[in-house]
Protein backbone atom coordinates (compact mmCIF):
# COMPACT_ATOMS: atom_id res chain seq x y z
CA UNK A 1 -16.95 104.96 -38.82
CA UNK A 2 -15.41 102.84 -41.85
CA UNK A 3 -17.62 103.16 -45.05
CA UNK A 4 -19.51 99.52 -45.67
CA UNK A 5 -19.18 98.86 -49.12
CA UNK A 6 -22.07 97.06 -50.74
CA UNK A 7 -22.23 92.94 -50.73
CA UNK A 8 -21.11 92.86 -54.17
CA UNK A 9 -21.04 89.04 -55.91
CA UNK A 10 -18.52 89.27 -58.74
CA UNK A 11 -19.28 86.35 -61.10
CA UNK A 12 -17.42 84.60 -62.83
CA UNK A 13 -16.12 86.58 -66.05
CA UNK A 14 -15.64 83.67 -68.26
CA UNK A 15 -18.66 82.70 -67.71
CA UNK A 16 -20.19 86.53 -68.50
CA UNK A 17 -18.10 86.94 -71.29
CA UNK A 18 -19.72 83.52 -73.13
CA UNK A 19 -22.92 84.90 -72.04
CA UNK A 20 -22.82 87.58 -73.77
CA UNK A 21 -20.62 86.17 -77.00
CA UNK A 22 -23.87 83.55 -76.94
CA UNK A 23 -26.54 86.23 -76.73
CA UNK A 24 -25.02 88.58 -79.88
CA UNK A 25 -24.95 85.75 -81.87
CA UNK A 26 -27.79 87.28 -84.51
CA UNK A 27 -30.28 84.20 -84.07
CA UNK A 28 -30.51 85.00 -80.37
CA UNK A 29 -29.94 88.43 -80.15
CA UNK A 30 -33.92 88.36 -79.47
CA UNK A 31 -35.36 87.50 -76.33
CA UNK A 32 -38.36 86.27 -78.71
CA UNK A 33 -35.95 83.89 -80.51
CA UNK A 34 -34.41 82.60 -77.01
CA UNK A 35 -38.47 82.32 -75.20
CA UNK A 36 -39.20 80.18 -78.93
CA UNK A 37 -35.84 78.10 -78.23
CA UNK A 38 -36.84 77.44 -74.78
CA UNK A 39 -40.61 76.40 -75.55
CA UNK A 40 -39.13 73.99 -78.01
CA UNK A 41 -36.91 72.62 -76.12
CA UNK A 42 -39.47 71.93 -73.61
CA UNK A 43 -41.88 70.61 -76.10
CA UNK A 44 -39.39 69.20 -78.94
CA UNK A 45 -42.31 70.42 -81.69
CA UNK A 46 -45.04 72.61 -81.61
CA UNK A 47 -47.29 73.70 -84.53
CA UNK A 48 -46.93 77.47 -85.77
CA UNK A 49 -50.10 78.20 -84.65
CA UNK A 50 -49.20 77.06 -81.22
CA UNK A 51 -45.89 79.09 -80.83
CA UNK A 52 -47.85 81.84 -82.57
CA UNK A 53 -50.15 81.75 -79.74
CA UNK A 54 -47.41 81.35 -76.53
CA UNK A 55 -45.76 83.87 -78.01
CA UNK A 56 -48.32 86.37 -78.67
CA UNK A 57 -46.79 87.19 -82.16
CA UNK A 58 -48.56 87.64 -85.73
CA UNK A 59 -47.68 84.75 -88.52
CA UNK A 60 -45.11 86.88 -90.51
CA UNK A 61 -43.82 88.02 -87.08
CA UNK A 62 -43.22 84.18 -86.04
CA UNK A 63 -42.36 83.30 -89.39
CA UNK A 64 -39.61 86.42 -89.60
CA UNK A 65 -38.01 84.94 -86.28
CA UNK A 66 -38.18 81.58 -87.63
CA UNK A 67 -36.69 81.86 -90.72
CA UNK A 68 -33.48 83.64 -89.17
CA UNK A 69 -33.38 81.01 -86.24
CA UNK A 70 -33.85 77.71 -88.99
CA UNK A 71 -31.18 79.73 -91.07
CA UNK A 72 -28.89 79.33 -87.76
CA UNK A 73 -29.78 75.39 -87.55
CA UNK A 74 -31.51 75.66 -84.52
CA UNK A 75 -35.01 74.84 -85.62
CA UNK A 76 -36.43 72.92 -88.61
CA UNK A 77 -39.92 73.91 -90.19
CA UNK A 78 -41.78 71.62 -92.19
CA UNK A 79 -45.13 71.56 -93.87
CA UNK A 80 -47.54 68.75 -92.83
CA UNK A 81 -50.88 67.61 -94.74
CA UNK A 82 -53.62 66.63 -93.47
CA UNK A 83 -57.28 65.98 -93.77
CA UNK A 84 -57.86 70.10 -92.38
CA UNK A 85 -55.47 71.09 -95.07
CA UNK A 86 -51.37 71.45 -94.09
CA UNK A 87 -49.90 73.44 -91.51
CA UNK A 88 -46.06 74.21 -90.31
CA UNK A 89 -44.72 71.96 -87.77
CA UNK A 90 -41.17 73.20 -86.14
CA UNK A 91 -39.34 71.45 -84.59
CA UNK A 92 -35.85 72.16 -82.44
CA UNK A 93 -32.58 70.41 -83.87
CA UNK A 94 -29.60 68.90 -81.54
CA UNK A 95 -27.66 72.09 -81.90
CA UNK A 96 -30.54 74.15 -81.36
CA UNK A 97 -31.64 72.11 -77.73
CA UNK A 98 -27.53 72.45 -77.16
CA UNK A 99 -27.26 75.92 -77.68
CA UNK A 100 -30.49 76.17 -75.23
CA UNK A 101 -29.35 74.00 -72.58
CA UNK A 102 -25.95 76.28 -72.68
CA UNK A 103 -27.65 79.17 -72.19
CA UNK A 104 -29.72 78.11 -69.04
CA UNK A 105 -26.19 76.25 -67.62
CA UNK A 106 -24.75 79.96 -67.83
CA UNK A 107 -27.90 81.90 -66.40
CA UNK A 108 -28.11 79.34 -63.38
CA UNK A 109 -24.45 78.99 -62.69
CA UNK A 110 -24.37 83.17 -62.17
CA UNK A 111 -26.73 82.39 -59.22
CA UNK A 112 -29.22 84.70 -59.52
C-alpha cells in the first residue's frame, strides 16, 4: 500500500514572499501596530483613549506604537481642544488604509 501524502495547498509564493516583505517592514512588524491599522481603517479616527481601550494598552504603550507607525505615514495624531480640555485624535492616512487593505488582499487571497 502506496504512502498518501498529506493534502498539501502550496500558495502562491509571490504572494508569501510580499507578505512577509510587508510584515518586516518596522511599522508593522507588530501585530499591535497591524490590529491599530485595521481598527482605523474601519473607523477612519478614533480618540487615543478609544484605541487605548480596544487595544488594551497603557498611554505610553499606544503612544510608543504610534509614534513609530505616524513616523511611517500611516497614521496622523493631532491634538484637539475642547470644552473637557484637549485630547489626541488619530487618524489613518491614504497610504496607511492602502497598506491595510494590501495586507487583508494577501491574507484572503492565501485562502485560509
Amino acid at each position: 500500500m502506496a504512502d498518501k501524502q498529506p493534502n498539501f495547498k502550496s500558495p502562491n509564493r509571490d504572494t508569501i514572499k510580499s507578505l512577509n516583505e510587508q510584515l518586516n517592514d518596522p511599522s508593522l512588524k507588530s501585530s499591535t501596530r497591524i490590529l491599530i491599522l485595521i481598527l482605523l481603517a474601519m473607523n477612519k479616527k478614533l480618540s487615543a483613549s478609544e484605541l487605548r481601550s480596544l487595544v488594551g494598552l497603557g498611554k505610553g504603550s499606544l503612544e510608543n506604537h504610534l509614534a513609530k507607525m505616524e513616523a511611517s505615514g500611516l497614521v496622523r495624531v493631532r491634538s484637539v481642544r475642547s470644552w473637557g480640555g484637549s485630547h489626541q485624535v488619530v487618524e489613518i492616512t491614504d497610504k496607511g488604509l492602502e497598506d491595510c487593505r494590501s495586507l487583508l488582499r494577501k491574507i484572503h487571497s492565501l485562502n485560509v
